[in-house]
C-alpha atoms as a PDB file:
ATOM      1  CA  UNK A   1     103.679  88.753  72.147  1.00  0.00           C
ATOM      2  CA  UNK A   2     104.677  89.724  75.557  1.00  0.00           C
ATOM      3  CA  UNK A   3     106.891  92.547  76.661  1.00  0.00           C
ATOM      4  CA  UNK A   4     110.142  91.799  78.348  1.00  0.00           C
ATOM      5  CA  UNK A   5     110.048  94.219  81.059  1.00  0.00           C
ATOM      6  CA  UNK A   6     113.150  96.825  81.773  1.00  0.00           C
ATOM      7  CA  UNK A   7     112.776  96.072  85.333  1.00  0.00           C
ATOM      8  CA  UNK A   8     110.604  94.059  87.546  1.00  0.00           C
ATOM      9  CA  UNK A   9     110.236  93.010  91.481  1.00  0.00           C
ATOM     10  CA  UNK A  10     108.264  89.823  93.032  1.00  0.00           C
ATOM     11  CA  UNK A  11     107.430  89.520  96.706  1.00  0.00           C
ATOM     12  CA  UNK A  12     105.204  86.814  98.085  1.00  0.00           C
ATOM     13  CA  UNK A  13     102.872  87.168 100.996  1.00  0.00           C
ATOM     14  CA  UNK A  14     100.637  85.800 103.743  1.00  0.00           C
ATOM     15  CA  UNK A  15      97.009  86.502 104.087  1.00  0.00           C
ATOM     16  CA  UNK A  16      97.423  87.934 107.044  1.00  0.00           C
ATOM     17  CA  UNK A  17      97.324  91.950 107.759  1.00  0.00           C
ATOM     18  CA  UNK A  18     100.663  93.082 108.304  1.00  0.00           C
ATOM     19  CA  UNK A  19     100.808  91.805 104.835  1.00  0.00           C
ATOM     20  CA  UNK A  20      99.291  95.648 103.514  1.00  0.00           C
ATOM     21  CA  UNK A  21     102.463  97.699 105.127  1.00  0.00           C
ATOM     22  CA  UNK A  22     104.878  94.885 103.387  1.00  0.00           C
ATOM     23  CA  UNK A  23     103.146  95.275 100.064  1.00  0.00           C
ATOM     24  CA  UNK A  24     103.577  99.102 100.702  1.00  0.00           C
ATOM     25  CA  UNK A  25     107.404  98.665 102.151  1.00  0.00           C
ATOM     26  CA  UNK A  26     107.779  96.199  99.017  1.00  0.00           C
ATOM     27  CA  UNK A  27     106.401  99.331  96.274  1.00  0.00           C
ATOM     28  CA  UNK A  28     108.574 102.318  97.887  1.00  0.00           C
ATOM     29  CA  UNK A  29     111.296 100.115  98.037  1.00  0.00           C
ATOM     30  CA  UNK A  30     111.313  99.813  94.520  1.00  0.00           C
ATOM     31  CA  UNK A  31     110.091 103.044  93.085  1.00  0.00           C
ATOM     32  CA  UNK A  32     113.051 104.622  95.158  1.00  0.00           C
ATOM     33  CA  UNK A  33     115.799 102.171  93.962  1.00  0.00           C
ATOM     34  CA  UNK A  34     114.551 103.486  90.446  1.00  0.00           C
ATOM     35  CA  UNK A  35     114.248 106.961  90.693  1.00  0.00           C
ATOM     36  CA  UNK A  36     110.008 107.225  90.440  1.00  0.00           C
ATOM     37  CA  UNK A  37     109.432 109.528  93.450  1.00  0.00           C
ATOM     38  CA  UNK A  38     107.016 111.374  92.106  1.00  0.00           C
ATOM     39  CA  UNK A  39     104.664 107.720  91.962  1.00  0.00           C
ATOM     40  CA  UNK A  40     104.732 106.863  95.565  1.00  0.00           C
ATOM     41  CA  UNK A  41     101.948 107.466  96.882  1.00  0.00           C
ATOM     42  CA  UNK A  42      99.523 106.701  93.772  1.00  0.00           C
ATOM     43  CA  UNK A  43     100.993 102.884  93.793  1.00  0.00           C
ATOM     44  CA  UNK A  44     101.063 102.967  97.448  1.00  0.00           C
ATOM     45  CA  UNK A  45      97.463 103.703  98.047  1.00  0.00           C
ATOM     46  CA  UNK A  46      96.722 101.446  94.975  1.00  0.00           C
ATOM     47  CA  UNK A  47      98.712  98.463  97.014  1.00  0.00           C
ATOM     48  CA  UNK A  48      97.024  98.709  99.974  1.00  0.00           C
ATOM     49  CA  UNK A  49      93.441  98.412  98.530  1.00  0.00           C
ATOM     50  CA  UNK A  50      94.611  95.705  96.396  1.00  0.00           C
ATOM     51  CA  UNK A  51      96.460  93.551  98.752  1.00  0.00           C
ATOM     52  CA  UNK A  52      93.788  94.323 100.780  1.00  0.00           C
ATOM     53  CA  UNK A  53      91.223  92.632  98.536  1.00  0.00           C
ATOM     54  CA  UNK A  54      93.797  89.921  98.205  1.00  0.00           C
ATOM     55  CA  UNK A  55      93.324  89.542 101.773  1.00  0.00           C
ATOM     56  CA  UNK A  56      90.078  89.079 102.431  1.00  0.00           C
ATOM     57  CA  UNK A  57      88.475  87.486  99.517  1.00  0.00           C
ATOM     58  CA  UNK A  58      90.899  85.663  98.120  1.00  0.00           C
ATOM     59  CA  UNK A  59      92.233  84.262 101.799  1.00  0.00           C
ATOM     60  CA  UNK A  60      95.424  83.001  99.983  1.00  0.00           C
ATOM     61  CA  UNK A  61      98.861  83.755  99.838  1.00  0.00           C
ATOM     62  CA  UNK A  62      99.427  86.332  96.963  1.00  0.00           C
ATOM     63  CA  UNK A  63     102.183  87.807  94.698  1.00  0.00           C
ATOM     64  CA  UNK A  64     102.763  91.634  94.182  1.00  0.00           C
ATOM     65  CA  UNK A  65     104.828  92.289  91.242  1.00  0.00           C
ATOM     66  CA  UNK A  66     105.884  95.540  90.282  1.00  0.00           C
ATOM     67  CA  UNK A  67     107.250  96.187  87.239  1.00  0.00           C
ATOM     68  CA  UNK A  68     108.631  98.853  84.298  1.00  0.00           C
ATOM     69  CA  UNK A  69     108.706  98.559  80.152  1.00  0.00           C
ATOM     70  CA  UNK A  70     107.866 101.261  78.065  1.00  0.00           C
ATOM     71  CA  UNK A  71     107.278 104.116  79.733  1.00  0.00           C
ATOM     72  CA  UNK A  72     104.761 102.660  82.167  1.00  0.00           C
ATOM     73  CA  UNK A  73     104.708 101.149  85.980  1.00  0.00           C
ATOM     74  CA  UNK A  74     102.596  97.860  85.987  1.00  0.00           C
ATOM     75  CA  UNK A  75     101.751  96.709  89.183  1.00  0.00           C
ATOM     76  CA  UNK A  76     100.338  93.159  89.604  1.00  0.00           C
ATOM     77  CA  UNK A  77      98.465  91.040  92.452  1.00  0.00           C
ATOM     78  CA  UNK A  78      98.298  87.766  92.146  1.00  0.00           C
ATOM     79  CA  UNK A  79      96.663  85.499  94.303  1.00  0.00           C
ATOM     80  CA  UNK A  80      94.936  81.879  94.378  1.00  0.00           C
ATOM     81  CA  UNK A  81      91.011  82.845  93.646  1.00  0.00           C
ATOM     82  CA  UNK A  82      89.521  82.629  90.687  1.00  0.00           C
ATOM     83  CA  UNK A  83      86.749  85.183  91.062  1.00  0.00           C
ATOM     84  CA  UNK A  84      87.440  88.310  89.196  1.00  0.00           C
ATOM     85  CA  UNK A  85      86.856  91.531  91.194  1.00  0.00           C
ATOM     86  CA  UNK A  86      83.673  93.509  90.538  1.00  0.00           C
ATOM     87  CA  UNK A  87      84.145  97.289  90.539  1.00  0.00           C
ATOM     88  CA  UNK A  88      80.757  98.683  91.905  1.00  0.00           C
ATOM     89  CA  UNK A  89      80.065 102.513  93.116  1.00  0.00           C
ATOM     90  CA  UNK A  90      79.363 102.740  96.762  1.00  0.00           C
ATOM     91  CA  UNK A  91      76.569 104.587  98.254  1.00  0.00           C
ATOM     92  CA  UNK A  92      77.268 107.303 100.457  1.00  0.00           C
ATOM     93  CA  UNK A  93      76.663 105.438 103.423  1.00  0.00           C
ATOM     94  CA  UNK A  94      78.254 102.264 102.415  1.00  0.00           C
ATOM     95  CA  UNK A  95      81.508 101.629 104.849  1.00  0.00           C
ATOM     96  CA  UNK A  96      83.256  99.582 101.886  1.00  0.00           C
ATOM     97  CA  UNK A  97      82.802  99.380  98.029  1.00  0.00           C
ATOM     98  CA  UNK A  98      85.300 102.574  97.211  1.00  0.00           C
ATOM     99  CA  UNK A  99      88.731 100.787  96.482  1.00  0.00           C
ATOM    100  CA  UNK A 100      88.118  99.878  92.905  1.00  0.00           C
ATOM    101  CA  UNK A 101      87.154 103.523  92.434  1.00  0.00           C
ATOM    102  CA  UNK A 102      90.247 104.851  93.857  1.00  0.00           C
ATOM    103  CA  UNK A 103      92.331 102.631  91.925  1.00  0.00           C
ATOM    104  CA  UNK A 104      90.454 103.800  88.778  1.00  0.00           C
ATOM    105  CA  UNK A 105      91.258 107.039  89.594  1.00  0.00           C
ATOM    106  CA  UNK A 106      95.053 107.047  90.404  1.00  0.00           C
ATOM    107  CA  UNK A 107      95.737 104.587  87.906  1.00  0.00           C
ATOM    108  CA  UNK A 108      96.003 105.333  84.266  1.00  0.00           C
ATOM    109  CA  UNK A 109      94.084 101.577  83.587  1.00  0.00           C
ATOM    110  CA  UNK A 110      93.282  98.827  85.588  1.00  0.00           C
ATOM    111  CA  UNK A 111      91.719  95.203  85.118  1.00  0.00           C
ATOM    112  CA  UNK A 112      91.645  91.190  85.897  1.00  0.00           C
ATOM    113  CA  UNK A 113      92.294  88.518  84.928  1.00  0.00           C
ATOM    114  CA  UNK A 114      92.509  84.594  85.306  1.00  0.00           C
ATOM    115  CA  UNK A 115      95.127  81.625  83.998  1.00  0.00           C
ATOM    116  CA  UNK A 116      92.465  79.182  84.044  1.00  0.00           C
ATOM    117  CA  UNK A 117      94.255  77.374  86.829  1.00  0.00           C
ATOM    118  CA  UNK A 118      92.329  78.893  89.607  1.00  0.00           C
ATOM    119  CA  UNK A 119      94.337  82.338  90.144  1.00  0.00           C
ATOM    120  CA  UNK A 120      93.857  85.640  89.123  1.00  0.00           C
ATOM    121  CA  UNK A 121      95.675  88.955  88.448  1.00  0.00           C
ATOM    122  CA  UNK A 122      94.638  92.322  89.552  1.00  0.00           C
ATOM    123  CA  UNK A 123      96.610  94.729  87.647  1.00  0.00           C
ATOM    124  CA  UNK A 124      97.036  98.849  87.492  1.00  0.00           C
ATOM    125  CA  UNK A 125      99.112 100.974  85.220  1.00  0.00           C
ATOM    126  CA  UNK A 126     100.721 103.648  85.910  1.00  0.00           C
ATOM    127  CA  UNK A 127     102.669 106.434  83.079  1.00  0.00           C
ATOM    128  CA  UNK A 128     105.847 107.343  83.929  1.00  0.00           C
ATOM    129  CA  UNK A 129     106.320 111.240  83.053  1.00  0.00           C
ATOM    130  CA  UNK A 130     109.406 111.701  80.922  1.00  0.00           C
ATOM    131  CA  UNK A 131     112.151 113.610  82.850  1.00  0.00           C
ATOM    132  CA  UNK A 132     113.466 116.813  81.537  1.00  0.00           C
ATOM    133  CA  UNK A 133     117.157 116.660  80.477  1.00  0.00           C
ATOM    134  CA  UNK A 134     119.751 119.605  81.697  1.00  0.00           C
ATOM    135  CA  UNK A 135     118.867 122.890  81.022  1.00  0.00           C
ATOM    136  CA  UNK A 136     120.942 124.977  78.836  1.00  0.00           C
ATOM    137  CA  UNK A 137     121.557 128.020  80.334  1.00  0.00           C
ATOM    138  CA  UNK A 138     122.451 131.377  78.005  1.00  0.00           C
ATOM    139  CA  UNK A 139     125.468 133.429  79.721  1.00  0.00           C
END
């Protein structure tokens, strides 16, 4: 059964690279309208290498979709390749190869997958911390 999502946000792009900043625009946008500062500039880096990878393997247009339900941040490429991502550690002197390792880092999960129509979702989760309420203060 799928979760109906509190919120959620869809903007389509171009393979093209001033596609990265509007998929960054696109996240801040949307973490600010909702009050999730403090997850800026995990989802932002987390974009970019995604959109990225959107970019220049898929070479499609693609979908980022960020969205909130249950105390978690989902954020969601899709594009129109059907080849699932390969997370692989880089070698020091490898000039490439380190996204999926960032992402596994500033996310709290990650993964792929396909429809079986010839797309594919990259996804990453992020936990949203539970705000304190207003202190009481003793006189």
């Amino acid at each position: 059964m799928d979760r109906i999502p509190d919120w959620s946000h869809e903007a389509a792009l171009m393979p093209e690279p001033v596609s990265a900043l509007r998929a960054r625009d696109f996240v801040c946008l949307h973490l600010v309208e909702h009050n999730l500062l403090y997850l800026i500039e995990d989802i932002r880096l987390v974009v970019s290498e995604l959109a990225t990878n959107a970019m220049v393997h898929a070479r499609t247009p693609f979908t980022v979709i960020l969205s909130a339900s249950d105390g978690t941040v989902l954020l969601t490429i899709r594009d129109g390749s059907d080849s699932v991502p390969v997370g692989a550690v880089p070698q020091a002197t490898d000039r490439r190869g380190g996204g999926f390792l960032l992402v596994e880092q500033l996310s709290h999960a990650w993964g792929a997958n396909t429809d079986g129509a010839g797309s594919k979702s990259v996804w990453a989760s992020f936990n949203m911390r539970t705000r304190p309420g207003p202190s009481a203060v003793s006189p």
